[in-house]
Protein backbone atom coordinates (compact mmCIF):
# COMPACT_ATOMS: atom_id res chain seq x y z
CA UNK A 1 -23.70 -12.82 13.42
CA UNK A 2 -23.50 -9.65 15.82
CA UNK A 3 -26.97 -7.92 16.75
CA UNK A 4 -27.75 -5.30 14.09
CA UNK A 5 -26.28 -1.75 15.39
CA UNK A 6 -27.24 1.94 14.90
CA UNK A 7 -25.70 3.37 12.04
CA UNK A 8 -23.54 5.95 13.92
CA UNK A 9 -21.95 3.34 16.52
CA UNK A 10 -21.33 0.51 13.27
CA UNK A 11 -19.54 3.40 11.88
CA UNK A 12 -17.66 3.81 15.02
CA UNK A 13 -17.11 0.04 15.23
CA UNK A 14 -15.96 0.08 11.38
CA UNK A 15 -13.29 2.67 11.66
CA UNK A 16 -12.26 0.78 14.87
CA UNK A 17 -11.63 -2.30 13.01
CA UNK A 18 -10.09 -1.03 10.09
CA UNK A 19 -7.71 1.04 12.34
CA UNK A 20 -6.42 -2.24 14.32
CA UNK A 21 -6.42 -4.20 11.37
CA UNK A 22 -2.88 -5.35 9.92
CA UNK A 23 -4.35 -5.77 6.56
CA UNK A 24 -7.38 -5.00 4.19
CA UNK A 25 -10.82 -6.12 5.92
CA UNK A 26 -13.03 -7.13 3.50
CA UNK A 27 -16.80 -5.83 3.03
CA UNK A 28 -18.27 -9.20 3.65
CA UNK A 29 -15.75 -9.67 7.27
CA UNK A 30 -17.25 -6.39 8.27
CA UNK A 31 -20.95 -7.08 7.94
CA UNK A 32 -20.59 -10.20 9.64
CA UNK A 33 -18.82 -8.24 12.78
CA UNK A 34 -21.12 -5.64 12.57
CA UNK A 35 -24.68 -8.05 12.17
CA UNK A 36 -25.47 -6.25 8.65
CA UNK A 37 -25.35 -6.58 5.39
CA UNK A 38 -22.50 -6.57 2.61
CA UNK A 39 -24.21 -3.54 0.92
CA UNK A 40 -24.49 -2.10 4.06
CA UNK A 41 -21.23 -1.74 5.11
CA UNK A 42 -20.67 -0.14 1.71
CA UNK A 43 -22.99 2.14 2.52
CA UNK A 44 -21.40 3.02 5.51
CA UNK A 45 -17.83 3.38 4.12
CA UNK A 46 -19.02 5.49 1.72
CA UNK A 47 -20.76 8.03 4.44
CA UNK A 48 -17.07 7.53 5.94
CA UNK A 49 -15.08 8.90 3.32
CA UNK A 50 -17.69 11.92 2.65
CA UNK A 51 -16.96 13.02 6.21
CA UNK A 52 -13.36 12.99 5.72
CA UNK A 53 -12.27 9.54 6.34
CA UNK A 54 -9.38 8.08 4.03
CA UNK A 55 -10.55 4.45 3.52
CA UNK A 56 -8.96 2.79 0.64
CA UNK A 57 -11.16 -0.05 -1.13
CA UNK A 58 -8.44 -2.39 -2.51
CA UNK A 59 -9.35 -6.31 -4.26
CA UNK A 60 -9.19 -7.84 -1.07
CA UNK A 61 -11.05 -5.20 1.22
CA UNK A 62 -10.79 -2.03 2.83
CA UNK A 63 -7.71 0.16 4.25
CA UNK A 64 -7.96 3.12 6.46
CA UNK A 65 -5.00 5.07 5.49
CA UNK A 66 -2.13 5.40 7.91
CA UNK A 67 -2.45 8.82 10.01
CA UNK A 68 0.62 9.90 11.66
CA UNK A 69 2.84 8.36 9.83
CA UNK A 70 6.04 9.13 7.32
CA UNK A 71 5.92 8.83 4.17
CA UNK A 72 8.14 8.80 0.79
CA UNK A 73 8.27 7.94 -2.58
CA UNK A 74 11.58 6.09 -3.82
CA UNK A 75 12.56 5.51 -7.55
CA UNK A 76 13.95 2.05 -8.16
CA UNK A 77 15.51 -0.22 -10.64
CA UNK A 78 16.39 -4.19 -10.43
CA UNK A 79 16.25 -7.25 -11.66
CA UNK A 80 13.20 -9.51 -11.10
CA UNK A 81 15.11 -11.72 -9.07
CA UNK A 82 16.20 -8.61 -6.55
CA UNK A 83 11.96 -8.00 -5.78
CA UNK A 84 12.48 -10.10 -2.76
CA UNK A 85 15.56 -8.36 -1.25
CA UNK A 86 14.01 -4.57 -2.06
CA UNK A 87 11.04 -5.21 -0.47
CA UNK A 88 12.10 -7.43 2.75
CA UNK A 89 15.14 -4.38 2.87
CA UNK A 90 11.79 -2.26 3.32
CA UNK A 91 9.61 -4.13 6.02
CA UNK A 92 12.94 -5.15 7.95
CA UNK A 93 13.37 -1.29 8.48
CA UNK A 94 9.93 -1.25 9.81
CA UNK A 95 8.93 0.68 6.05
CA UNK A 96 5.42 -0.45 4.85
CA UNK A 97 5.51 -0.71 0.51
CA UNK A 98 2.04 1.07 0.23
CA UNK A 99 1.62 0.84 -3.99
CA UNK A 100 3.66 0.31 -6.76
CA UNK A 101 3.34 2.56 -9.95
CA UNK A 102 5.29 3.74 -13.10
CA UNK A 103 5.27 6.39 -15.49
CA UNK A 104 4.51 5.28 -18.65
CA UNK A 105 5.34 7.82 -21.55
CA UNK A 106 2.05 6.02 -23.28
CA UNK A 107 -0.56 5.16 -20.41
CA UNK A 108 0.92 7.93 -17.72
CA UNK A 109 0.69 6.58 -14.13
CA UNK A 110 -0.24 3.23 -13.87
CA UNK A 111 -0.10 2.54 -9.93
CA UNK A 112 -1.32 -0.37 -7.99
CA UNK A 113 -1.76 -0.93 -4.40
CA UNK A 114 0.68 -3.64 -2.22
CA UNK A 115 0.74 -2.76 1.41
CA UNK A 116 3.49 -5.39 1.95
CA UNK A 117 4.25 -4.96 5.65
CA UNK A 118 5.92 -8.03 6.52
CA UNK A 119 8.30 -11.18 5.26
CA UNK A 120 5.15 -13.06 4.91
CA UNK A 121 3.66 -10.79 2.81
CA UNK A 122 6.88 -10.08 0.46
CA UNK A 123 6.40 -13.98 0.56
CA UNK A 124 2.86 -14.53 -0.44
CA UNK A 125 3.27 -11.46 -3.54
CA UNK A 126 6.46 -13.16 -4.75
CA UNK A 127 4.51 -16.66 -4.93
CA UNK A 128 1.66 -15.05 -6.81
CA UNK A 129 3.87 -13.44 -9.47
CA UNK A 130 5.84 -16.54 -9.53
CA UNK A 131 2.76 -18.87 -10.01
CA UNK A 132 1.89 -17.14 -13.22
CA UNK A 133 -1.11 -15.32 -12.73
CA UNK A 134 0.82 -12.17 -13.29
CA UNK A 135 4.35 -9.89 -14.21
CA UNK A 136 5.95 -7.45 -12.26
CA UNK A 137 4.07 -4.00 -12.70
CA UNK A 138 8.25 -2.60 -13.20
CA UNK A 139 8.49 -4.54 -16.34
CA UNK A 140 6.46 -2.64 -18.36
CA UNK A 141 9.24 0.44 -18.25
CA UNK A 142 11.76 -1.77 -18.50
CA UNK A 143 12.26 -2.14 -14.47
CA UNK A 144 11.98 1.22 -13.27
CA UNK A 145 9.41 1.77 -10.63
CA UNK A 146 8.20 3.53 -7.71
CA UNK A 147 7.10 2.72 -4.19
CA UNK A 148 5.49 4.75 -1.43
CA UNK A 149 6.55 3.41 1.48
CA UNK A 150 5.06 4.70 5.14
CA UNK A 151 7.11 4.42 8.56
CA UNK A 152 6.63 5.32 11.87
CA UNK A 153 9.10 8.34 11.35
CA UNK A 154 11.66 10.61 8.66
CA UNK A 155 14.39 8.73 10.40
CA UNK A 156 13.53 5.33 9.49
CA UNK A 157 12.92 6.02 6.33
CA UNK A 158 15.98 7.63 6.19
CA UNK A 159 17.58 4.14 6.85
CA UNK A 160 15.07 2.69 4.16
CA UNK A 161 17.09 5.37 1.71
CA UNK A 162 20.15 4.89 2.80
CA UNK A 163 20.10 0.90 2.62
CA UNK A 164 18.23 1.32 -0.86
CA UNK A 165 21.08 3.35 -2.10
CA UNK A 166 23.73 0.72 -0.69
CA UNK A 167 22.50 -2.13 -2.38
CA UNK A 168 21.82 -0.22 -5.83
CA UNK A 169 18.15 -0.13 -5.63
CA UNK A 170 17.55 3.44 -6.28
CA UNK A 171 17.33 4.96 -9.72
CA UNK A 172 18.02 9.15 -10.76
CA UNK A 173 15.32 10.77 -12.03
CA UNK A 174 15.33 11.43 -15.45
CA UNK A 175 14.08 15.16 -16.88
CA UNK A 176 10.51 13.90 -18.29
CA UNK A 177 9.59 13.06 -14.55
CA UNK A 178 7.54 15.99 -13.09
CA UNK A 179 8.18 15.59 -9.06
CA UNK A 180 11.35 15.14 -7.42
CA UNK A 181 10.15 12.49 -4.78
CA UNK A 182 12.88 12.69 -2.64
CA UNK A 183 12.72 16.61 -1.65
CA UNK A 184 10.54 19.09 0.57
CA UNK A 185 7.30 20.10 -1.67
């Protein structure tokens, strides 16, 4: 364990580690980098996002949202078996699948985070709907779905589009939807 630091420069440190991190960072990781507590660093994120700060708290740790970065929201339908090959066609692009969600005419948005930025990871999700502890979050309307999906720039996801569209992937929206994803708000 680190020596203890001054709030303002463990803050510093904090944003610094979520920023460089390739995944979620979990609250524990943190306080053990930083020579605090768990509740601590809680503490601290939560000063963080009052000054501005987009930190996402997801079940296996903390996400500073990208900055800079493209993003867009793409309707799809598939089959279970075509997960895989939608989400690798993302990541192999250089596309990062931020969330899945739906539109439920019951329950409204139901929306879960992914961040699946790599192979491995479209590996590791696939085994852990595959091992049973859970469905596909598409299922429940009957396989359509959305991602957001962040890249470095418009252009790559324009590939990310245009490759979705070749292989079938993408869906039309239907009148009930209230956004238009794919165009200029």
């Amino acid at each position: 364990m680190k020596t203890q630091q001054k709030g303002t420069e463990r803050r510093e440190n904090i944003l610094s580690e979520l920023r460089s991190a390739s995944g979620p960072i979990s609250a524990g990781q943190l306080a053990l980098r930083c020579g605090v507590s768990r509740q601590v660093i809680v503490q601290d994120v939560a000063l963080l996002r009052a000054n501005g700060q987009d930190i996402r708290a997801t079940s296996t740790g903390y996400l500073l949202q990208d900055a800079g970065l493209s993003s867009r929201v793409f309707k799809s339908y598939h089959s279970d078996e075509d997960t895989a090959a939608e989400l690798n066609l993302c990541v192999d692009l250089g596309g990062c699948v931020k969330d899945i969600f739906v539109y439920h005419r019951a329950y409204g948005i139901i929306r879960a985070d992914l961040n699946i930025r790599s192979r491995l990871d479209v590996r590791r999700f696939m085994e852990d709907v595959s091992s049973g502890k859970s469905t596909l979050l598409k299922n429940t309307t009957s396989g359509y779905h959305y991602h957001t999906v962040t890249a470095d720039s418009e252009e790559v996801l324009d590939l990310i589009q245009q490759a979705l569209t070749d292989q079938g992937f993408l869906a039309p929206l239907t009148d009930y939807e209230p956004v238009n994803f794919w165009e200029d708000n």
